[in-house]
PDB file of N, CA and C in Angstrom:
ATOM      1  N   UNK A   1      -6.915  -8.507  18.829  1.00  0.00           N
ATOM      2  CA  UNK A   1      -6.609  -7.309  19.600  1.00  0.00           C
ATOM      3  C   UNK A   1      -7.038  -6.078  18.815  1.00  0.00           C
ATOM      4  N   UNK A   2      -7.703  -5.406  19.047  1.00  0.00           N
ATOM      5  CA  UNK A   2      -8.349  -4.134  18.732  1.00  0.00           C
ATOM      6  C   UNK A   2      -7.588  -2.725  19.054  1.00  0.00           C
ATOM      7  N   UNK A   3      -7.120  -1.897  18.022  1.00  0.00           N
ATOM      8  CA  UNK A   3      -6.139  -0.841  18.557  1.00  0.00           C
ATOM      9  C   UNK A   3      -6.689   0.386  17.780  1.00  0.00           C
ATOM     10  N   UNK A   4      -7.604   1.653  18.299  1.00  0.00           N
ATOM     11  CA  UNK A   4      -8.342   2.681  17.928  1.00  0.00           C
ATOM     12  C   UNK A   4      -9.346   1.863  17.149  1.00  0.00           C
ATOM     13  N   UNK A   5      -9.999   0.606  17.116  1.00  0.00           N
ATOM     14  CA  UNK A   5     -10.980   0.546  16.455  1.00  0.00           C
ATOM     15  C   UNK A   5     -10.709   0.033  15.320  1.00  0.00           C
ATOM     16  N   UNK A   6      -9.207  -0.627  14.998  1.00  0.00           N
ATOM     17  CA  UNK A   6      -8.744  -0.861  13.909  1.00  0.00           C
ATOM     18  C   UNK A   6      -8.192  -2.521  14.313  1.00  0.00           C
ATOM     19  N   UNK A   7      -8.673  -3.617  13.755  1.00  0.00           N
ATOM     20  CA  UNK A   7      -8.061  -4.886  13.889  1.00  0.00           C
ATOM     21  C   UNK A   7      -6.881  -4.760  12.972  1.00  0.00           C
ATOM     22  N   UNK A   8      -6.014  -5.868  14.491  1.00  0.00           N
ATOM     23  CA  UNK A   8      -5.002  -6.107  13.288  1.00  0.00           C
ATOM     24  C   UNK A   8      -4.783  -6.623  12.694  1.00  0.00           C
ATOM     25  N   UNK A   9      -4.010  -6.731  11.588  1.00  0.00           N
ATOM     26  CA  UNK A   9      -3.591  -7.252  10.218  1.00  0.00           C
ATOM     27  C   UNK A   9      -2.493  -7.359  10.043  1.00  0.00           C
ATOM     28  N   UNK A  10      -2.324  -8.161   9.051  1.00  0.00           N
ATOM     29  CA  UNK A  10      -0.725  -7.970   8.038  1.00  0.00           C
ATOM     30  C   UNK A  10      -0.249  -6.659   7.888  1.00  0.00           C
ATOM     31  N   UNK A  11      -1.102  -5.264   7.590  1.00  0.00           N
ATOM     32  CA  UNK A  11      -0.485  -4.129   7.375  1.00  0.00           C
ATOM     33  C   UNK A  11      -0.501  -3.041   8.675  1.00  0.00           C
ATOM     34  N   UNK A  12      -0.778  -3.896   9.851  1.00  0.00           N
ATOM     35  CA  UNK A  12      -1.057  -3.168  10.818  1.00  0.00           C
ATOM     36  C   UNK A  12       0.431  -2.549  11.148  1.00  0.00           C
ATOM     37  N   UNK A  13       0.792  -0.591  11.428  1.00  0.00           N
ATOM     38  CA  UNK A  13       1.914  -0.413  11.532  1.00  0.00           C
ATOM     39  C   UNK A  13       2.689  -0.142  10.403  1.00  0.00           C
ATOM     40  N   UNK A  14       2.974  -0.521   9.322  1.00  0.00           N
ATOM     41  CA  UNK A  14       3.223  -0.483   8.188  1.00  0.00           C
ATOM     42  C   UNK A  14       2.843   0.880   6.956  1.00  0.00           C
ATOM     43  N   UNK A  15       4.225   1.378   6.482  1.00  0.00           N
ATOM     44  CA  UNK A  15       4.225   2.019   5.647  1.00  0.00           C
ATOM     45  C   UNK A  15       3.922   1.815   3.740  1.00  0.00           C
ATOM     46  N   UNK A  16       2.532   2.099   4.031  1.00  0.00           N
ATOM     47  CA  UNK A  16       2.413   1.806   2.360  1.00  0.00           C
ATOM     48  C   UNK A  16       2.286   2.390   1.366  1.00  0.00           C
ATOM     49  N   UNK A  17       2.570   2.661   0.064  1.00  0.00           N
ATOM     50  CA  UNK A  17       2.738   3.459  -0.705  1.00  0.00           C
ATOM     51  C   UNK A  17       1.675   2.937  -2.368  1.00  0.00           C
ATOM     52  N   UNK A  18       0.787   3.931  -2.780  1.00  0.00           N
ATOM     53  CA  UNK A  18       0.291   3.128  -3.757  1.00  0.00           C
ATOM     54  C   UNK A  18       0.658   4.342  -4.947  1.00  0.00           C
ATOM     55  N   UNK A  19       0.355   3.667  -6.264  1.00  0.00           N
ATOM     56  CA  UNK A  19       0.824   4.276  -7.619  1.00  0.00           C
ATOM     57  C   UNK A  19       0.396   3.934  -8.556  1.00  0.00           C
ATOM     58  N   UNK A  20      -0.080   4.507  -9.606  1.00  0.00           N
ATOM     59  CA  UNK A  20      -0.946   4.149 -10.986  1.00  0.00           C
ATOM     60  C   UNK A  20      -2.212   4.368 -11.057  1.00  0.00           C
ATOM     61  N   UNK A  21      -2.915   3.709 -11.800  1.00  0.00           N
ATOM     62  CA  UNK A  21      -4.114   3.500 -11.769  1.00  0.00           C
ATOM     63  C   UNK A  21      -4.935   2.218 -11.353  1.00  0.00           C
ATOM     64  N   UNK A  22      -5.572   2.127 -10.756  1.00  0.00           N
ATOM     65  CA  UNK A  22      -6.434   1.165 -10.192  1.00  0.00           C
ATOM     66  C   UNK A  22      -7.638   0.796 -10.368  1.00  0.00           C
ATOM     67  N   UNK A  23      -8.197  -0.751 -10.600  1.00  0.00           N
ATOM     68  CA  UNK A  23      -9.293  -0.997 -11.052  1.00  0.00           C
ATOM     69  C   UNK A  23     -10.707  -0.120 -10.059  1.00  0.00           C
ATOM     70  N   UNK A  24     -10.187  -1.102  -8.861  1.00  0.00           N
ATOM     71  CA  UNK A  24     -11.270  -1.152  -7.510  1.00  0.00           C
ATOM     72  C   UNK A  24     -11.161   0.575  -6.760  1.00  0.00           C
ATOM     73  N   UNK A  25     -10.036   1.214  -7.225  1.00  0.00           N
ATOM     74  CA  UNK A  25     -10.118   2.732  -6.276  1.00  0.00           C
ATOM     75  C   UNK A  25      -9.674   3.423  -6.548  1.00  0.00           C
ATOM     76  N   UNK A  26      -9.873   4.830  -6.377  1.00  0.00           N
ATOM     77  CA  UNK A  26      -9.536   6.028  -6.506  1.00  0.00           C
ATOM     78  C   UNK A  26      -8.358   6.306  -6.195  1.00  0.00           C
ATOM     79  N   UNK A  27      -7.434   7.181  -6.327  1.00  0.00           N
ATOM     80  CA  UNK A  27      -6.299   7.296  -5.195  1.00  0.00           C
ATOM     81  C   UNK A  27      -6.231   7.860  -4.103  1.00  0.00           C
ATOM     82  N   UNK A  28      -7.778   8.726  -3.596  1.00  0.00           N
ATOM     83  CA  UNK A  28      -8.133   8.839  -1.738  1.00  0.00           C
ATOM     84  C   UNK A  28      -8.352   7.461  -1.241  1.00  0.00           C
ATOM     85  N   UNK A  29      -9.171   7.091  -2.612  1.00  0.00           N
ATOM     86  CA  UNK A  29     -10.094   5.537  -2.005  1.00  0.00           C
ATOM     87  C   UNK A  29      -8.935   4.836  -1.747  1.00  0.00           C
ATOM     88  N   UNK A  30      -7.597   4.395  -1.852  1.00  0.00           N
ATOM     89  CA  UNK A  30      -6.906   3.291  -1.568  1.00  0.00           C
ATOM     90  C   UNK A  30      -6.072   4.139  -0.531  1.00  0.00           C
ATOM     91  N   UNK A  31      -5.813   5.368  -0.791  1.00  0.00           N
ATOM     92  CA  UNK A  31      -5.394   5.324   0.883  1.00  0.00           C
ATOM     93  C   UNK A  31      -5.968   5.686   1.477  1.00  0.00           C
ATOM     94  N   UNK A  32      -7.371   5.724   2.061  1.00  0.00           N
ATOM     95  CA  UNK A  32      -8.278   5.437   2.907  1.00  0.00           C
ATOM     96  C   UNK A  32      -8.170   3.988   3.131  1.00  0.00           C
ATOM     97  N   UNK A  33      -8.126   3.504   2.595  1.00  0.00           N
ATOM     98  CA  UNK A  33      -8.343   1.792   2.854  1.00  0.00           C
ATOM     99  C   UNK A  33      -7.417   1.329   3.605  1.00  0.00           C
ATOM    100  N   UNK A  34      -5.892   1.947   3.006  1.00  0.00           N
ATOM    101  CA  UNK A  34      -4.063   1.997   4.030  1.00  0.00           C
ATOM    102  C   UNK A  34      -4.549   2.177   5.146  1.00  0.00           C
ATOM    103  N   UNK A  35      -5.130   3.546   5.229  1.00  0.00           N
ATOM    104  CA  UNK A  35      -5.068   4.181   6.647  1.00  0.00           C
ATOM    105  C   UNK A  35      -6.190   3.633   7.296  1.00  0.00           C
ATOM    106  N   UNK A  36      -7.250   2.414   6.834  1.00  0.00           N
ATOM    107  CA  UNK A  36      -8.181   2.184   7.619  1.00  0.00           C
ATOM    108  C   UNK A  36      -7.675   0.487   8.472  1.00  0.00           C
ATOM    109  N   UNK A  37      -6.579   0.394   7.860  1.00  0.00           N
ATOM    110  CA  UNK A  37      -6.245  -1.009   8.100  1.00  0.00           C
ATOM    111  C   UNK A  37      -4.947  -1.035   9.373  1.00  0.00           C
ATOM    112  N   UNK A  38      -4.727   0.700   9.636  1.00  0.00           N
ATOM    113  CA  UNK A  38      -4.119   0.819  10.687  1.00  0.00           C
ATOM    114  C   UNK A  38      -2.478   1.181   9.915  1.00  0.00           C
ATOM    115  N   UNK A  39      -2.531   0.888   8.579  1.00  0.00           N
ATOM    116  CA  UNK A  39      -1.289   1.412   8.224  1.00  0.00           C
ATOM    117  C   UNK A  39      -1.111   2.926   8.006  1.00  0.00           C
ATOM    118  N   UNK A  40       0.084   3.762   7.472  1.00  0.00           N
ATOM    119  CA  UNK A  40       0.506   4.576   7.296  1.00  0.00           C
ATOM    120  C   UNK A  40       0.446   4.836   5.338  1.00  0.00           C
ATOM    121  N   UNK A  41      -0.278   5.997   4.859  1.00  0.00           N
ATOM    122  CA  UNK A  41      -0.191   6.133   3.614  1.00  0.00           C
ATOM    123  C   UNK A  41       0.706   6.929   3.141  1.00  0.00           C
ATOM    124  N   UNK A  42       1.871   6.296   2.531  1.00  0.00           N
ATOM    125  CA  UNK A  42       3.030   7.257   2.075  1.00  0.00           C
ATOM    126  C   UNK A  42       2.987   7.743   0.654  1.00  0.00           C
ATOM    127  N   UNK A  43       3.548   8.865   0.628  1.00  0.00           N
ATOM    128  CA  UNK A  43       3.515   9.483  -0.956  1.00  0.00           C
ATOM    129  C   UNK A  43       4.159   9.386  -1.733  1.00  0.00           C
ATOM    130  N   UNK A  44       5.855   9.324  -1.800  1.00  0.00           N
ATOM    131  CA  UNK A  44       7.010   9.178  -1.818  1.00  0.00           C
ATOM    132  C   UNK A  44       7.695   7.763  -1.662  1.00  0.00           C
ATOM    133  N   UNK A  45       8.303   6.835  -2.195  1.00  0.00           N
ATOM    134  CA  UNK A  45       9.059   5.577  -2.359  1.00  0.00           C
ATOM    135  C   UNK A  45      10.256   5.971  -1.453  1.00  0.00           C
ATOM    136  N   UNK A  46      10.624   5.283  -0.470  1.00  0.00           N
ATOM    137  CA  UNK A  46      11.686   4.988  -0.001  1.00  0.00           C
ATOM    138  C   UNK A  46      12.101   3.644   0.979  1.00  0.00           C
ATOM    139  N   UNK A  47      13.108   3.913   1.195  1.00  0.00           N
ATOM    140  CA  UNK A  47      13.681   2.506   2.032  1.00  0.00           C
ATOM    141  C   UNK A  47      12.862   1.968   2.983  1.00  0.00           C
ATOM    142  N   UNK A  48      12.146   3.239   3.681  1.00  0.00           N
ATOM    143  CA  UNK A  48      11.348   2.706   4.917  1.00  0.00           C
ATOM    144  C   UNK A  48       9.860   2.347   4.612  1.00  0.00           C
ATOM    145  N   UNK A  49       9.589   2.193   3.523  1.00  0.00           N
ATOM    146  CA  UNK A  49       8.332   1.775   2.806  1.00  0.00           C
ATOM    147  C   UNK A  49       8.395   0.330   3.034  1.00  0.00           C
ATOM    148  N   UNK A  50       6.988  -0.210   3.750  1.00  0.00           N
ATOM    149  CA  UNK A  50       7.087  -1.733   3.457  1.00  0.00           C
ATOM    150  C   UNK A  50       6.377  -2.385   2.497  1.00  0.00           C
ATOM    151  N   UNK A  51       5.366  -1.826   1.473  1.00  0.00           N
ATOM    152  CA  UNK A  51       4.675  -1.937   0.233  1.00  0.00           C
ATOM    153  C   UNK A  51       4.701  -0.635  -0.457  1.00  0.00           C
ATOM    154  N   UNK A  52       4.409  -1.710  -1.530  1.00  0.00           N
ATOM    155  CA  UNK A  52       4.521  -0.490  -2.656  1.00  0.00           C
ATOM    156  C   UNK A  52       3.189  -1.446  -3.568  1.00  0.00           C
ATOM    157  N   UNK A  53       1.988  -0.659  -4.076  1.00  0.00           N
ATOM    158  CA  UNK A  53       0.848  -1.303  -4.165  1.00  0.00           C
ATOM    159  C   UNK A  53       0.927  -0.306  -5.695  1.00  0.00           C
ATOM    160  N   UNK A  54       1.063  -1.238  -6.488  1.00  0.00           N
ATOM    161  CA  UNK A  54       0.819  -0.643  -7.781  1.00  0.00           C
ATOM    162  C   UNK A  54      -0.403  -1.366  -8.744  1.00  0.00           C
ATOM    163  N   UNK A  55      -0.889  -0.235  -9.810  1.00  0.00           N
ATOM    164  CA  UNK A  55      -1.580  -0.105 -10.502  1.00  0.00           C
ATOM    165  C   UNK A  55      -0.746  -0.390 -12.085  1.00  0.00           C
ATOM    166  N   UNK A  56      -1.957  -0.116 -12.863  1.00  0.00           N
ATOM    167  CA  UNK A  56      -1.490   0.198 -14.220  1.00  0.00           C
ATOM    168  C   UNK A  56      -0.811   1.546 -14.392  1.00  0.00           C
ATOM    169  N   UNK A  57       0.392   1.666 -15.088  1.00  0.00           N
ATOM    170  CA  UNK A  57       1.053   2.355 -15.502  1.00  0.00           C
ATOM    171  C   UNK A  57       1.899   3.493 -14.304  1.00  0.00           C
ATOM    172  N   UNK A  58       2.600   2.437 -13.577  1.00  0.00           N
ATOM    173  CA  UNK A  58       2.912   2.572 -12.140  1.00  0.00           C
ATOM    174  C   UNK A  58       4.307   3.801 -12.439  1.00  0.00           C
ATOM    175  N   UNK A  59       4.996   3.511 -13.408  1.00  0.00           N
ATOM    176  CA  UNK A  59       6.087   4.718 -13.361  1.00  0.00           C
ATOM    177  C   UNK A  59       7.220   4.437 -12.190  1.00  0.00           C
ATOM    178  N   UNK A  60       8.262   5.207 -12.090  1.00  0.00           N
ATOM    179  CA  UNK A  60       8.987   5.803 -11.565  1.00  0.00           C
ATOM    180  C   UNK A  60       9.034   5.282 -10.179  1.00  0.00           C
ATOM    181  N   UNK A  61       7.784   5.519  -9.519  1.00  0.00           N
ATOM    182  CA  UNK A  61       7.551   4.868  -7.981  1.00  0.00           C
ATOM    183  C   UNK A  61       8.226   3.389  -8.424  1.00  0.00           C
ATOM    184  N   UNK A  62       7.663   2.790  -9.253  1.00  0.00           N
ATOM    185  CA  UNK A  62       7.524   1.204  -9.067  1.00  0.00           C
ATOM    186  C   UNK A  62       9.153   0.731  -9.803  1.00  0.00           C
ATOM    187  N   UNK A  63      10.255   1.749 -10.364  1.00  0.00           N
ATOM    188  CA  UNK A  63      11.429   1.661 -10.160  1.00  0.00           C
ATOM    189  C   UNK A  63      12.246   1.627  -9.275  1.00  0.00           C
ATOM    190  N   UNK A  64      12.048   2.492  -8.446  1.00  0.00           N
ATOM    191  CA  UNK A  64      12.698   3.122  -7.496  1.00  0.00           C
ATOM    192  C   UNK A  64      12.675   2.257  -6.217  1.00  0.00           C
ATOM    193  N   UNK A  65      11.342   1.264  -6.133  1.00  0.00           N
ATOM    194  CA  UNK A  65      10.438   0.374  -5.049  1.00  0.00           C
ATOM    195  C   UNK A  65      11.972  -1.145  -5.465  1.00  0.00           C
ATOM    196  N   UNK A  66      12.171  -1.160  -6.872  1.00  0.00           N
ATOM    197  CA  UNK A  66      12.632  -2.354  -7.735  1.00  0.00           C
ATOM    198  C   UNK A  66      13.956  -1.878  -6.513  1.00  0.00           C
ATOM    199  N   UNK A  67      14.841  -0.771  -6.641  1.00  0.00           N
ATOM    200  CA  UNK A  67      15.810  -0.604  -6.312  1.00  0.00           C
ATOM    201  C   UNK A  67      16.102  -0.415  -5.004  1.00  0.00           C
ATOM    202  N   UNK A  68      15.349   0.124  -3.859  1.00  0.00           N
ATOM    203  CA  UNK A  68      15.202  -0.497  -2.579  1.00  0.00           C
ATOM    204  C   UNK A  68      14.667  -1.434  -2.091  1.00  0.00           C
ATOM    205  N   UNK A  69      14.411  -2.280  -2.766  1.00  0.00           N
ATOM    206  CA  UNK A  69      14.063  -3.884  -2.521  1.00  0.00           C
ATOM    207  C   UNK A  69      12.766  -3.721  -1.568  1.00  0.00           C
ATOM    208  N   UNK A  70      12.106  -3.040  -1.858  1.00  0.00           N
ATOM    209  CA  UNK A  70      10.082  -2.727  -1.317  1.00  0.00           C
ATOM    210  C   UNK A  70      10.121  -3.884  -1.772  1.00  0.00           C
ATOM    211  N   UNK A  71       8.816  -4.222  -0.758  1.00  0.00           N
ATOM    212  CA  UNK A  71       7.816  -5.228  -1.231  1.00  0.00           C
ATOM    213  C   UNK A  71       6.460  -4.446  -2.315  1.00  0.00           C
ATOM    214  N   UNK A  72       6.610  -5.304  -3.360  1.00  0.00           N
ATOM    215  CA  UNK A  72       5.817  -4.646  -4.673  1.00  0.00           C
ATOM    216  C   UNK A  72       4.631  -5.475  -4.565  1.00  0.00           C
ATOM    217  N   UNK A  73       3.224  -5.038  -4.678  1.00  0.00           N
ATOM    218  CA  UNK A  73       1.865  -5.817  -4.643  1.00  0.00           C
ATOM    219  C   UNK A  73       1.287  -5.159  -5.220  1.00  0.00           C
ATOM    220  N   UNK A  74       0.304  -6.104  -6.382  1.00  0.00           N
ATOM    221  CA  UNK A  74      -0.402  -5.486  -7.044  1.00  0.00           C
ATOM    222  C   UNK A  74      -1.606  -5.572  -6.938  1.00  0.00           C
ATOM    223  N   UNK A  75      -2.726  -4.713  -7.037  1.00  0.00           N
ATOM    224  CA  UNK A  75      -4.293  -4.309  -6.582  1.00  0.00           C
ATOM    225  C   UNK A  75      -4.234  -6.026  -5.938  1.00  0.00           C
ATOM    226  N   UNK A  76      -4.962  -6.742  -6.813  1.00  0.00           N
ATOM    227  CA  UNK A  76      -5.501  -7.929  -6.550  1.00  0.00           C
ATOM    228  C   UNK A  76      -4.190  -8.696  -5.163  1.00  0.00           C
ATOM    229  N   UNK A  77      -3.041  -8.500  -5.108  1.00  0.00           N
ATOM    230  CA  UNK A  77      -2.478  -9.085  -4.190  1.00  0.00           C
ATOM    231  C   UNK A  77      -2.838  -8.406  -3.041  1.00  0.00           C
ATOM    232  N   UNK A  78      -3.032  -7.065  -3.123  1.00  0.00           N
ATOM    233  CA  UNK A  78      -3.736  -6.172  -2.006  1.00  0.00           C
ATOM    234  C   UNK A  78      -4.678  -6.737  -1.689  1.00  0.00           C
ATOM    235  N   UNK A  79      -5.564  -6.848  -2.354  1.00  0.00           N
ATOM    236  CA  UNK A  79      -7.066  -7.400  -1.828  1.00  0.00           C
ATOM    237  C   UNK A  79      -6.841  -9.064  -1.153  1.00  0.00           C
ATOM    238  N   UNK A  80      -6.304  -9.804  -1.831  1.00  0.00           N
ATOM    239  CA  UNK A  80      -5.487 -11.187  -1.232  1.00  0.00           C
ATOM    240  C   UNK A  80      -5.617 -11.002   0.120  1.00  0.00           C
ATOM    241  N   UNK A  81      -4.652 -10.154   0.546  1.00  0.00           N
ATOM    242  CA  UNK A  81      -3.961 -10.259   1.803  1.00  0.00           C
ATOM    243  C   UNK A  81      -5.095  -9.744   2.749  1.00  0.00           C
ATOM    244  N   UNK A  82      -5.898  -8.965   2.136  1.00  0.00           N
ATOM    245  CA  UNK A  82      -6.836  -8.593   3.422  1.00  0.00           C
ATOM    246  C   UNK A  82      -7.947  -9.282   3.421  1.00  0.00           C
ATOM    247  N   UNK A  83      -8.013 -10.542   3.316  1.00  0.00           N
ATOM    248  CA  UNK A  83      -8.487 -11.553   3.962  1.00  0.00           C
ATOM    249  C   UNK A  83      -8.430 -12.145   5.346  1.00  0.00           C
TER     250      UNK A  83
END
């Protein structure tokens, strides 16, 4: 099913949040990639986050993700899933 041109996926709908540094992208480049997969790119960690896509030296976000029980994925599990 095709929705604006965007197949869906696992992150179709979905609030995702990325943090750190990253091998494969920039931090436009990965949320371009969120927002090309039909998800939502969030800036901010909270409850209503359904990933939390961390990098090296993730910080604070990737505490805070620990303590509202986010789903935590890292680059390479990102890339995993969008298969």
């Amino acid at each position: 099913m095709m929705t604006n041109n965007i197949q869906e996926n696992i992150f179709t709908g979905k609030t995702i949040v990325a943090t750190g540094k990253f091998m494969n992208y920039t931090r436009n480049g990965i949320n371009e990639k969120i927002t090309s997969l039909g998800a939502k790119a969030g800036s901010s960690v909270t409850g209503k986050n359904d990933y939390l896509i961390v990098g090296e030296k993730a910080g604070s976000k990737l505490d805070k993700a620990k303590q509202l029980g986010v789903t935590i994925l890292s680059e390479q599990e990102f890339e995993a899933m969008l298969v």
